[in-house]
C-alpha atoms as a PDB file:
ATOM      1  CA  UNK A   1     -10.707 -52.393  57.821  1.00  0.00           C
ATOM      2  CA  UNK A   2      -7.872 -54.247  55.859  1.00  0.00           C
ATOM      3  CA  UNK A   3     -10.308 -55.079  53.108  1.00  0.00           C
ATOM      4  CA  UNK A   4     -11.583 -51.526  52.903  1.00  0.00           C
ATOM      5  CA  UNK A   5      -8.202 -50.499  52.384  1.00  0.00           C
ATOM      6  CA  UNK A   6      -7.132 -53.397  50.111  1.00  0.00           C
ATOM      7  CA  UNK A   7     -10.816 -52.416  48.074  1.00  0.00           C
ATOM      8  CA  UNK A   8      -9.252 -48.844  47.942  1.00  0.00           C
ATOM      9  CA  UNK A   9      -6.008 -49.420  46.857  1.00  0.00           C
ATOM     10  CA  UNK A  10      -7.581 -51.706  44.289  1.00  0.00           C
ATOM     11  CA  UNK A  11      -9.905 -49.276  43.071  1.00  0.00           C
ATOM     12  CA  UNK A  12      -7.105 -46.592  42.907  1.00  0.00           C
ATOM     13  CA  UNK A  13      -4.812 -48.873  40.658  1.00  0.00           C
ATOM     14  CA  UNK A  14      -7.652 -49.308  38.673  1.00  0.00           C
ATOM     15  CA  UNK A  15      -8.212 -45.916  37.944  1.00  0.00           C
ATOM     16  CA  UNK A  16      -4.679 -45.306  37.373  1.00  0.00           C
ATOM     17  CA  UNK A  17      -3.973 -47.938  35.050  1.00  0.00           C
ATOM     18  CA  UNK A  18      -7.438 -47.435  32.722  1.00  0.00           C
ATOM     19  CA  UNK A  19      -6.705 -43.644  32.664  1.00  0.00           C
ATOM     20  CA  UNK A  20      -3.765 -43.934  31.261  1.00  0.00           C
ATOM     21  CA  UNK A  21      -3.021 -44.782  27.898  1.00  0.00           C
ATOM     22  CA  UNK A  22      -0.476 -44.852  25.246  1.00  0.00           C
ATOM     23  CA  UNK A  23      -1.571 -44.267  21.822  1.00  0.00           C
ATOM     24  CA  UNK A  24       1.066 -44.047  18.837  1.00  0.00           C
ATOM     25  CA  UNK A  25      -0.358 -42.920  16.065  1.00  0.00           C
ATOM     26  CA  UNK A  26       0.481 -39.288  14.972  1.00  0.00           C
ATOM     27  CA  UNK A  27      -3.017 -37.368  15.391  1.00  0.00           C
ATOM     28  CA  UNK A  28      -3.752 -35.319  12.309  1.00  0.00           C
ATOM     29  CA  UNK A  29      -4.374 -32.036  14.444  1.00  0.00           C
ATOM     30  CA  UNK A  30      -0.065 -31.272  14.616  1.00  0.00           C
ATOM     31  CA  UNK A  31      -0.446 -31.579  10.961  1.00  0.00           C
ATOM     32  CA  UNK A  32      -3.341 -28.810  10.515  1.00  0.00           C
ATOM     33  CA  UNK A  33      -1.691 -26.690  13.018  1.00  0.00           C
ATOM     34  CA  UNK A  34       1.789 -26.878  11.332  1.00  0.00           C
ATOM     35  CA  UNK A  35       0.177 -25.905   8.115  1.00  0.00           C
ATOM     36  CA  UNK A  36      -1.371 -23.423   9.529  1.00  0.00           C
ATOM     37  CA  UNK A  37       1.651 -22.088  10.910  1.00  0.00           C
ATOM     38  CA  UNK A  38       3.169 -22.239   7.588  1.00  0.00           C
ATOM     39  CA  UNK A  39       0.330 -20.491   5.972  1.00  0.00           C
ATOM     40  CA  UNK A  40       0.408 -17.564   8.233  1.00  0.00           C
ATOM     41  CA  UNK A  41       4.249 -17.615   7.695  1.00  0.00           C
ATOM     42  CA  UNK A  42       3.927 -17.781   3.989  1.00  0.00           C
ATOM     43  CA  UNK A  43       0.712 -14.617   4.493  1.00  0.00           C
ATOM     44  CA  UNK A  44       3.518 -12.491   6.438  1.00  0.00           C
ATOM     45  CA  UNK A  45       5.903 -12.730   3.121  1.00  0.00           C
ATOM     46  CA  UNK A  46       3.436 -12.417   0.745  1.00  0.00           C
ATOM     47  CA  UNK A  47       1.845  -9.033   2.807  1.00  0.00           C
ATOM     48  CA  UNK A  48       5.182  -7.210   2.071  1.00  0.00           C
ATOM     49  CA  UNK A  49       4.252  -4.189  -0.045  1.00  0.00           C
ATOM     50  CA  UNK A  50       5.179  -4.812  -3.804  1.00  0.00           C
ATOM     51  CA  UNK A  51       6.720  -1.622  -3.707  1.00  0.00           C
ATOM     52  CA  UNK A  52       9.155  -1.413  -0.697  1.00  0.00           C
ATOM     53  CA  UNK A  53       9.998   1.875  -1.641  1.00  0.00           C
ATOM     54  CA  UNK A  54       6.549   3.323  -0.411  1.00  0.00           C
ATOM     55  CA  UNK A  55       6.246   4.777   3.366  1.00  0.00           C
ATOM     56  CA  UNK A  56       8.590   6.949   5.589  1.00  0.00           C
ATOM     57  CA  UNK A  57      11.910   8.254   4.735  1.00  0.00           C
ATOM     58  CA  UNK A  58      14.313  10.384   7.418  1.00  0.00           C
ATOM     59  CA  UNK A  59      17.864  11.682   7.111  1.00  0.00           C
ATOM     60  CA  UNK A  60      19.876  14.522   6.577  1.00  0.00           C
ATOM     61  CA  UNK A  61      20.734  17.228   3.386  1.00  0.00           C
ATOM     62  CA  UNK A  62      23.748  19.615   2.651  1.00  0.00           C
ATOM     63  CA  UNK A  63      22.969  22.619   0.674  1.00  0.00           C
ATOM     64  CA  UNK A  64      25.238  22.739  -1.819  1.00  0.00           C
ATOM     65  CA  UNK A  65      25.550  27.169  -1.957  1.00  0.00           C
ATOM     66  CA  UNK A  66      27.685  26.863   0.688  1.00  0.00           C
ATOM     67  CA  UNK A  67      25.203  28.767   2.851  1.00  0.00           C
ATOM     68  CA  UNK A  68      25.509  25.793   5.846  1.00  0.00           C
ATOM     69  CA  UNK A  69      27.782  22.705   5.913  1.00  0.00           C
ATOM     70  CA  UNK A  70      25.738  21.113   9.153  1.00  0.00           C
ATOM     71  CA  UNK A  71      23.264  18.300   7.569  1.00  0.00           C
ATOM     72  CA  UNK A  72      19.724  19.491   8.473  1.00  0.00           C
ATOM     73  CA  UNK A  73      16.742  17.543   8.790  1.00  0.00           C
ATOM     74  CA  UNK A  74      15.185  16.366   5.660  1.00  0.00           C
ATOM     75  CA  UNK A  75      12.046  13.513   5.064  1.00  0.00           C
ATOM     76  CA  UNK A  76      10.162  11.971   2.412  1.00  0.00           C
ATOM     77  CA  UNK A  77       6.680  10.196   3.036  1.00  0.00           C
ATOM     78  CA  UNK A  78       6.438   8.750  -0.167  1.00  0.00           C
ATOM     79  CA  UNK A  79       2.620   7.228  -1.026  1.00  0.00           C
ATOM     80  CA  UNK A  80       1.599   4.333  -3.286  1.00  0.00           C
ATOM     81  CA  UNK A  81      -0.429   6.905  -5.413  1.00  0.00           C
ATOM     82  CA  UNK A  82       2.852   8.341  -6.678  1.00  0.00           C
ATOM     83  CA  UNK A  83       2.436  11.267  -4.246  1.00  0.00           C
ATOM     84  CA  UNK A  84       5.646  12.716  -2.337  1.00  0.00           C
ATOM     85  CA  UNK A  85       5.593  14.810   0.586  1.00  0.00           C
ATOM     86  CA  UNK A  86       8.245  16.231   1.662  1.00  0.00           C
ATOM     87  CA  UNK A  87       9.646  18.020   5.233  1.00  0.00           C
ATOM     88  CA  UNK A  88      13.294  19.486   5.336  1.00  0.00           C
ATOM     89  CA  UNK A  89      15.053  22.490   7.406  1.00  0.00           C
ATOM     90  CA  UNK A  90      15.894  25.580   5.645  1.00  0.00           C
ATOM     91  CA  UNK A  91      19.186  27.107   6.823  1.00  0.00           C
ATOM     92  CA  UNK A  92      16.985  30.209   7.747  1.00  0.00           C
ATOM     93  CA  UNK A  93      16.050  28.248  10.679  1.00  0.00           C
ATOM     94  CA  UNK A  94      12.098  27.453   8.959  1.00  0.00           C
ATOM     95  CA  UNK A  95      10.361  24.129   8.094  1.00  0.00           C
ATOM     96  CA  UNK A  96      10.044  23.661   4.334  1.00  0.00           C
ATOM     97  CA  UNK A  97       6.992  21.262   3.240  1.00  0.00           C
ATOM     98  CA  UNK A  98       6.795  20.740  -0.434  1.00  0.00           C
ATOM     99  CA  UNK A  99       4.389  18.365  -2.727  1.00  0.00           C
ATOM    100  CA  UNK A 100       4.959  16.352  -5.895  1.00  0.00           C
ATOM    101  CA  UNK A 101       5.145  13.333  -7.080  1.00  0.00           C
ATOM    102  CA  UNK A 102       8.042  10.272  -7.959  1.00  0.00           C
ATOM    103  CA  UNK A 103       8.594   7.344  -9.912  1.00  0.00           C
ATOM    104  CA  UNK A 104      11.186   4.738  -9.332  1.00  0.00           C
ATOM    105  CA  UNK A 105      12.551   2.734 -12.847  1.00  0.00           C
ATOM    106  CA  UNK A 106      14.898   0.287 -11.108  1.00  0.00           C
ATOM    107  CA  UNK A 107      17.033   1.449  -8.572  1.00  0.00           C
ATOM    108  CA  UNK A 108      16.228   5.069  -9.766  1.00  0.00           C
ATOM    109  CA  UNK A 109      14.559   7.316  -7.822  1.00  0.00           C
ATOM    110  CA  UNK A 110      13.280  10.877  -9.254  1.00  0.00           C
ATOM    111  CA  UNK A 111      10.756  13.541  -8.054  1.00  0.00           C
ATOM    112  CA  UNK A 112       9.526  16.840  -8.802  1.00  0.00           C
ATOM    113  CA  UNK A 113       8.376  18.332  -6.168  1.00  0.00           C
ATOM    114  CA  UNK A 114       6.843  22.443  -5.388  1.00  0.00           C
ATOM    115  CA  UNK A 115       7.348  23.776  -1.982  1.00  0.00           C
ATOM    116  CA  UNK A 116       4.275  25.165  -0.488  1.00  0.00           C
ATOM    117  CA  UNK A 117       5.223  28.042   2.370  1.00  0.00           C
ATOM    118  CA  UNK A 118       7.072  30.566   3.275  1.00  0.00           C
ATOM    119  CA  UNK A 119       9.173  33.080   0.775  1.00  0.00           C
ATOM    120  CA  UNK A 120       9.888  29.519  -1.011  1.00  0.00           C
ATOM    121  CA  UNK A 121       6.086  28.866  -1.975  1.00  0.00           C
ATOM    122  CA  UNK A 122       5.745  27.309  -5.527  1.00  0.00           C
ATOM    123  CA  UNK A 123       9.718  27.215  -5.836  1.00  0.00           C
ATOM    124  CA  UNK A 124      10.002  23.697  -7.887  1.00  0.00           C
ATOM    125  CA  UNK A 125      12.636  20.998  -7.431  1.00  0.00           C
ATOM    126  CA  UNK A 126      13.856  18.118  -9.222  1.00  0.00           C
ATOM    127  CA  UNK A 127      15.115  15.512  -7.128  1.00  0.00           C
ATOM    128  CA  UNK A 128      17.177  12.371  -8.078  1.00  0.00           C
ATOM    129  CA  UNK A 129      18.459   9.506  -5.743  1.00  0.00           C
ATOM    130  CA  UNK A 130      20.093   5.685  -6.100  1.00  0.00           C
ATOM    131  CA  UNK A 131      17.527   3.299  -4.133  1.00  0.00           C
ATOM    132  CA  UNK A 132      18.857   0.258  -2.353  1.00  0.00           C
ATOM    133  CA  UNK A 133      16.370  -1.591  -1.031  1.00  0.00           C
ATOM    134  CA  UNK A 134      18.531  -4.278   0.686  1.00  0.00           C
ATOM    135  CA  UNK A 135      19.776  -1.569   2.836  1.00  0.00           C
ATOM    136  CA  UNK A 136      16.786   0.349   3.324  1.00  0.00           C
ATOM    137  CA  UNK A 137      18.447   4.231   1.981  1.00  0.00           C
ATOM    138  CA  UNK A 138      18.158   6.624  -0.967  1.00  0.00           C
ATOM    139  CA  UNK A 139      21.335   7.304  -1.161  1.00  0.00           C
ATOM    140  CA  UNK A 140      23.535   9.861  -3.374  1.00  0.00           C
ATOM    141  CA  UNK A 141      20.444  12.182  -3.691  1.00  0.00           C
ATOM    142  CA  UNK A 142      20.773  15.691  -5.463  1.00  0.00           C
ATOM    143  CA  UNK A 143      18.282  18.198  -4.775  1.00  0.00           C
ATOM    144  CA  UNK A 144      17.981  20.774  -7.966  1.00  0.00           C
ATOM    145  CA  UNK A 145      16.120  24.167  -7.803  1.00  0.00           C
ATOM    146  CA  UNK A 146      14.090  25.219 -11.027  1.00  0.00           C
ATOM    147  CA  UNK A 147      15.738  28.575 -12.168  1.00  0.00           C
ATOM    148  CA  UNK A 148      17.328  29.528  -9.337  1.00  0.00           C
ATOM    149  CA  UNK A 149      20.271  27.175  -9.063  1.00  0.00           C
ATOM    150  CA  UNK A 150      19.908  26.574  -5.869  1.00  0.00           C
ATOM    151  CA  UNK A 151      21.682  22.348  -5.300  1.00  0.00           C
ATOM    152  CA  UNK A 152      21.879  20.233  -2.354  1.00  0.00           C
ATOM    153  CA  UNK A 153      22.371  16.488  -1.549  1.00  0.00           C
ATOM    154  CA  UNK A 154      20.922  14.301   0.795  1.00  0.00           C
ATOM    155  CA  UNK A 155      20.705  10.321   2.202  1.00  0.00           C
ATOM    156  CA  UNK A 156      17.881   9.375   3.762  1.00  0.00           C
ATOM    157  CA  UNK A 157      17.125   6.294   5.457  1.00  0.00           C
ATOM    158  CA  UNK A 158      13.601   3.973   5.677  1.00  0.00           C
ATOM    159  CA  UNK A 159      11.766   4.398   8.617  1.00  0.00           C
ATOM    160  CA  UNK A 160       8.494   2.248   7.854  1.00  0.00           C
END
C-alpha cells in the first residue's frame, strides 16, 4: 500500500512539475491584438463625419414681433446633401415644417428655407447662425421673413 501511495504521489509531482512551465519571451499575439486595438481606435476617429455640422439640431426661438416672449420649440435636421428641414412652434399654437437648403463657410451658418403648411405655406426665410463646433450649438441665429418682416432668433443645440 505504501508504495502505491509513494507511486501516486510520484506520479502527481510529476504531472505537476512537467505541466507547468515558465516561458519568457513576449509572444507576438499581445502585439497583434494591441495593434488591433489601436486600429479600431484610430477607425473610431477617422469615422467622425467630415462635416460635424450634419445631423440633428433642437432648441428654442423668440419671435422677434413681440407676438410671444416664451422660447418655443424649434429644430433643424440638417443632411449632407445640403438639404435642411426644419420643425418649429408657431405662436398660434401649430407646427411649422419648412424645406431648404444651407451652406456653412467657416463658422457661418446660412439657410433659405420655404415653409410648407398651414396659412404660412411657401412663406420663405433666410436664416443666419454662428456655428461652434467645440460646443456643439448654432448660436446667435436670426430668423428673417421674405417680404413680410416677420424676425426671430434662436440657439439650438446638437443632438446627433
Amino acid at each position: 500500500m505504501y508504495i502505491k501511495n509513494l507511486f501516486f504521489l510520484s506520479s502527481l509531482s510529476i504531472i505537476l512539475f512537467c505541466s507547468c512551465s515558465k516561458d519568457n519571451t513576449t509572444p507576438s499575439a499581445p502585439i497583434v491584438t494591441h495593434d488591433t486595438v489601436v486600429s479600431i481606435i484610430r477607425d473610431t476617429i477617422v469615422s467622425i463625419p467630415p462635416n460635424a455640422i450634419v445631423g440633428l439640431w433642437i432648441g428654442s426661438q423668440i419671435a422677434g414681433d413681440g407676438s410671444t416672449t416664451t422660447p418655443l420649440y424649434y429644430s433643424f435636421e440638417i443632411k449632407s446633401d445640403g438639404t435642411l428641414l426644419v420643425q418649429g412652434s408657431g405662436a398660434d399654437g401649430n407646427t411649422y415644417y419648412s424645406i431648404g437648403t444651407w451652406t456653412l463657410n467657416g463658422t457661418a451658418f446660412t439657410a433659405f428655407i420655404t415653409v410648407s403648411n398651414f396659412s404660412q405655406a411657401g412663406v420663405k426665410q433666410n436664416i443666419t447662425a454662428v456655428y461652434d463646433q467645440a460646443l456643439g450649438k448654432l448660436k446667435s441665429g436670426t430668423i428673417q421673413t421674405v417680404g413680410v418682416g416677420y424676425t426671430g432668433t434662436f440657439i439650438l443645440d446638437r443632438i446627433n
